[in-house]
N, C-alpha and C. Protein backbone atom coordinates (compact mmCIF):
# COMPACT_ATOMS: atom_id res chain seq x y z
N UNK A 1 111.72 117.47 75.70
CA UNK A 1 112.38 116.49 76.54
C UNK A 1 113.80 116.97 76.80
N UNK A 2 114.10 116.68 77.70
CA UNK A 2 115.44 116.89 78.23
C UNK A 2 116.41 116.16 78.82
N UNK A 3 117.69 116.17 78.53
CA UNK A 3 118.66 115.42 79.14
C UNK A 3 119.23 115.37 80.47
N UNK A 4 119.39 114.62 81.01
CA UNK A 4 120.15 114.85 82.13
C UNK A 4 121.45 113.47 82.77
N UNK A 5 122.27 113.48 84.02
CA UNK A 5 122.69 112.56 84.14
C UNK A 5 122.11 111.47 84.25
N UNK A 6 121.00 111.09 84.73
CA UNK A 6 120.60 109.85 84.39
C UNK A 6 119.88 109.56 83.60
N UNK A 7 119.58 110.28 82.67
CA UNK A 7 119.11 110.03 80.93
C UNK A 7 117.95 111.35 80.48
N UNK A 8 116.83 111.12 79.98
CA UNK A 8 115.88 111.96 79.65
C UNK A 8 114.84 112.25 80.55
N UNK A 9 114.87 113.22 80.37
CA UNK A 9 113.58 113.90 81.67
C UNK A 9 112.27 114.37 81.02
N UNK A 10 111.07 113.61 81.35
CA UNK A 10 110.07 114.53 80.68
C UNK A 10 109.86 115.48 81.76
N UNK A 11 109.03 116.32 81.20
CA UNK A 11 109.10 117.54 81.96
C UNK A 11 107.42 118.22 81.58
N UNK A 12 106.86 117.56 80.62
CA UNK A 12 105.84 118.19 80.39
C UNK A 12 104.55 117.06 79.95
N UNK A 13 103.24 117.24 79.40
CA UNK A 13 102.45 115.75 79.14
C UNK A 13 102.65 115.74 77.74
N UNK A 14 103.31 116.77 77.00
CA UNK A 14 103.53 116.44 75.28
C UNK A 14 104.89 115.86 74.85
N UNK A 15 105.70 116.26 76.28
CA UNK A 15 107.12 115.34 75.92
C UNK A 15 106.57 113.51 76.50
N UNK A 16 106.00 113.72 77.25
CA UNK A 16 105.65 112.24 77.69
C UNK A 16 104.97 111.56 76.75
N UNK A 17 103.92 112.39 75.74
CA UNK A 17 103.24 111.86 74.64
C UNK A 17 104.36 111.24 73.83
N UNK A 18 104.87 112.58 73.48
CA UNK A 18 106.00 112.06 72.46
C UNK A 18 106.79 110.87 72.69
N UNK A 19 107.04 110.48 74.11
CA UNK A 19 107.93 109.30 74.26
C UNK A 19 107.23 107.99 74.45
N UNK A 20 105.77 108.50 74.20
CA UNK A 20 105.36 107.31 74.25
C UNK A 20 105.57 106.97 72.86
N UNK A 21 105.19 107.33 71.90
CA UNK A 21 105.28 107.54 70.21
C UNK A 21 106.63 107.14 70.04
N UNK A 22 107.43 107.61 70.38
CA UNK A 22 109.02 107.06 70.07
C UNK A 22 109.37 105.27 70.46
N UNK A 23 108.76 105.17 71.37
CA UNK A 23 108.98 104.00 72.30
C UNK A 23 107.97 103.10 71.27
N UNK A 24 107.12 103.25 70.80
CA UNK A 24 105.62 102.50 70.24
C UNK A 24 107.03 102.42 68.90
N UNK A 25 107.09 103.33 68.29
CA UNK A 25 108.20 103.49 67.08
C UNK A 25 108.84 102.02 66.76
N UNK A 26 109.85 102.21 67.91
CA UNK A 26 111.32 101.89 67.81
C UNK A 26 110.66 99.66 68.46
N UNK A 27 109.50 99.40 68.95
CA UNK A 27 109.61 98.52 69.59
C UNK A 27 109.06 98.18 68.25
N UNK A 28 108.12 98.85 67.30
CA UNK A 28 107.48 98.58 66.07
C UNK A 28 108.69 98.06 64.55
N UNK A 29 109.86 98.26 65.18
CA UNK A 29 111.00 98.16 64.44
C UNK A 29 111.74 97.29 65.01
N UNK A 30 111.31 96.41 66.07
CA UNK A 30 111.51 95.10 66.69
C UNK A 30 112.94 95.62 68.31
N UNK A 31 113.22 97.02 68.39
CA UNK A 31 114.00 96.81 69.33
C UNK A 31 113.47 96.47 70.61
N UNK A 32 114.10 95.94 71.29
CA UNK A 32 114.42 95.86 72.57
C UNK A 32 115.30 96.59 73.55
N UNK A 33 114.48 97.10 74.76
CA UNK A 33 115.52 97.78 75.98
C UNK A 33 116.40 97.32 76.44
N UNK A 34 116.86 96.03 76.25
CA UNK A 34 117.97 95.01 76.80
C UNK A 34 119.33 95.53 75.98
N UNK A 35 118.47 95.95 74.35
CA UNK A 35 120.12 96.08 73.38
C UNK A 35 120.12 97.11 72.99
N UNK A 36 118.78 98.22 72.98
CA UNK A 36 118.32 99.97 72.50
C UNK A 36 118.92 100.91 73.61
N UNK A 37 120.17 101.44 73.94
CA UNK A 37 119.90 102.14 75.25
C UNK A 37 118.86 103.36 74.72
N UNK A 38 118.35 103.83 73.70
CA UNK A 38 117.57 105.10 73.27
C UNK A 38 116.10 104.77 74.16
N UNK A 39 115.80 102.98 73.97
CA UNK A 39 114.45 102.53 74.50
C UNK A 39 114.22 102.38 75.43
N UNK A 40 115.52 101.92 76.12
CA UNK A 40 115.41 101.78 77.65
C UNK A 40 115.78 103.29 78.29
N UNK A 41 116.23 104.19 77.69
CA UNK A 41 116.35 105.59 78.47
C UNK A 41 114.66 106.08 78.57
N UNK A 42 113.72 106.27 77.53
CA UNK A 42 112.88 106.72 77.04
C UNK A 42 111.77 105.80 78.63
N UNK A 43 111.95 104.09 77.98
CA UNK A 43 111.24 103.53 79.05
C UNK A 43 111.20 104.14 80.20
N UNK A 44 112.42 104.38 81.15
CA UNK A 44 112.76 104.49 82.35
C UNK A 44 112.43 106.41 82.34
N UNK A 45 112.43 107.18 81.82
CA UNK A 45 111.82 108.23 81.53
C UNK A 45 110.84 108.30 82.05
N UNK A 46 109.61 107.45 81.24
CA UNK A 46 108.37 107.32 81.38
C UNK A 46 107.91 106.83 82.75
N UNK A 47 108.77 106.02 83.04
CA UNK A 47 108.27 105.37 84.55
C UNK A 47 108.58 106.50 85.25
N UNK A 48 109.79 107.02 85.41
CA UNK A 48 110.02 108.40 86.54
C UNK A 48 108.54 109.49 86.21
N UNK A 49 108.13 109.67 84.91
CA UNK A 49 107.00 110.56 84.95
C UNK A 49 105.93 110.24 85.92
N UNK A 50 105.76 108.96 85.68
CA UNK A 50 104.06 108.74 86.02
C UNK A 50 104.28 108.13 87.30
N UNK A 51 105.74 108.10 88.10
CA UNK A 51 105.71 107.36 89.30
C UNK A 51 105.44 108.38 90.30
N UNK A 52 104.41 108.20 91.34
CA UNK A 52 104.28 109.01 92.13
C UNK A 52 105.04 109.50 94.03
N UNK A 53 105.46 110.05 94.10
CA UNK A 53 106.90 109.87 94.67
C UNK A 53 105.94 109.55 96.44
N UNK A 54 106.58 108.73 96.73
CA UNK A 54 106.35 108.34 98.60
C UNK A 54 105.39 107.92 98.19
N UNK A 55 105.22 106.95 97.58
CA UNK A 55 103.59 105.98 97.62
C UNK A 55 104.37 104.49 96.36
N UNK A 56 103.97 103.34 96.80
CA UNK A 56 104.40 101.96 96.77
C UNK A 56 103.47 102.04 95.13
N UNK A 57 104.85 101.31 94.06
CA UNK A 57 103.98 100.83 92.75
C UNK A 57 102.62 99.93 92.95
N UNK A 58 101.70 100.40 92.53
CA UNK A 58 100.23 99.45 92.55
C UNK A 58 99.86 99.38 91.38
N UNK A 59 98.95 98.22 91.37
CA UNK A 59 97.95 98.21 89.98
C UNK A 59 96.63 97.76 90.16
N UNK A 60 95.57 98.31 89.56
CA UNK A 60 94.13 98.03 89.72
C UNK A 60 93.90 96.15 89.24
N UNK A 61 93.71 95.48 90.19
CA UNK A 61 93.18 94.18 89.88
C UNK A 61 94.25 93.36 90.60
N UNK A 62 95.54 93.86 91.24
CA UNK A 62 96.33 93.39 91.84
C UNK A 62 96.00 93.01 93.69
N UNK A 63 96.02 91.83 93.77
CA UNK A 63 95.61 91.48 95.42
C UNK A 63 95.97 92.23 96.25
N UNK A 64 95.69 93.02 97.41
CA UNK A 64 95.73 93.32 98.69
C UNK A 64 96.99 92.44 98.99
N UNK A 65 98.01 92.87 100.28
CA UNK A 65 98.77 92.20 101.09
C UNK A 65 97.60 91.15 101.93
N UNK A 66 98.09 90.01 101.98
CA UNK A 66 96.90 88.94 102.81
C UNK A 66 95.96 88.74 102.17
N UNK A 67 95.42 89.36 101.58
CA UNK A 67 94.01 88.69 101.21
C UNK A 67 94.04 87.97 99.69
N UNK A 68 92.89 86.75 99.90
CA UNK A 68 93.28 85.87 98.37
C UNK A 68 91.91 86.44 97.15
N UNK A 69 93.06 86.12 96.02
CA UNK A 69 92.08 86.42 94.64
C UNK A 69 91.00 85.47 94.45
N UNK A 70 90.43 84.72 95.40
CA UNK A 70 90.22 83.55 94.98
C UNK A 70 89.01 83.60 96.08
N UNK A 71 87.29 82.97 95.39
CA UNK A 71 86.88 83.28 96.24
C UNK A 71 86.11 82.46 97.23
């Protein structure tokens, strides 16, 4: 993992492992990202990894624009 100006960079899928493990750690020891900046760097890490660049956050089971969950 690596540093940079806006915090830690993974760079590989064993540093991303690892931060998941750190993050599982430190929340297992009751912190929070609100008062950990180590947890919330690590968090926000993780999201830059797995975010895929020019395409809108989604999630599987999440409604369509317009259309209802409901049937």
């Amino acid at each position: 993992m690596g540093g940079s100006a806006r915090g830690t960079v993974l760079k590989t899928v064993s540093d991303y492992r690892a931060a998941l493990r750190r993050v599982a750690e430190l929340r297992g020891e009751g912190e929070r990202a609100e008062t950990n900046m180590d947890l919330a760097d690590l968090e926000g890490a993780i999201a830059r990894y797995v975010a895929k660049p020019d395409r809108p956050a989604t999630r599987k089971g999440r409604p369509k624009e317009g259309s209802s969950d409901t049937t």
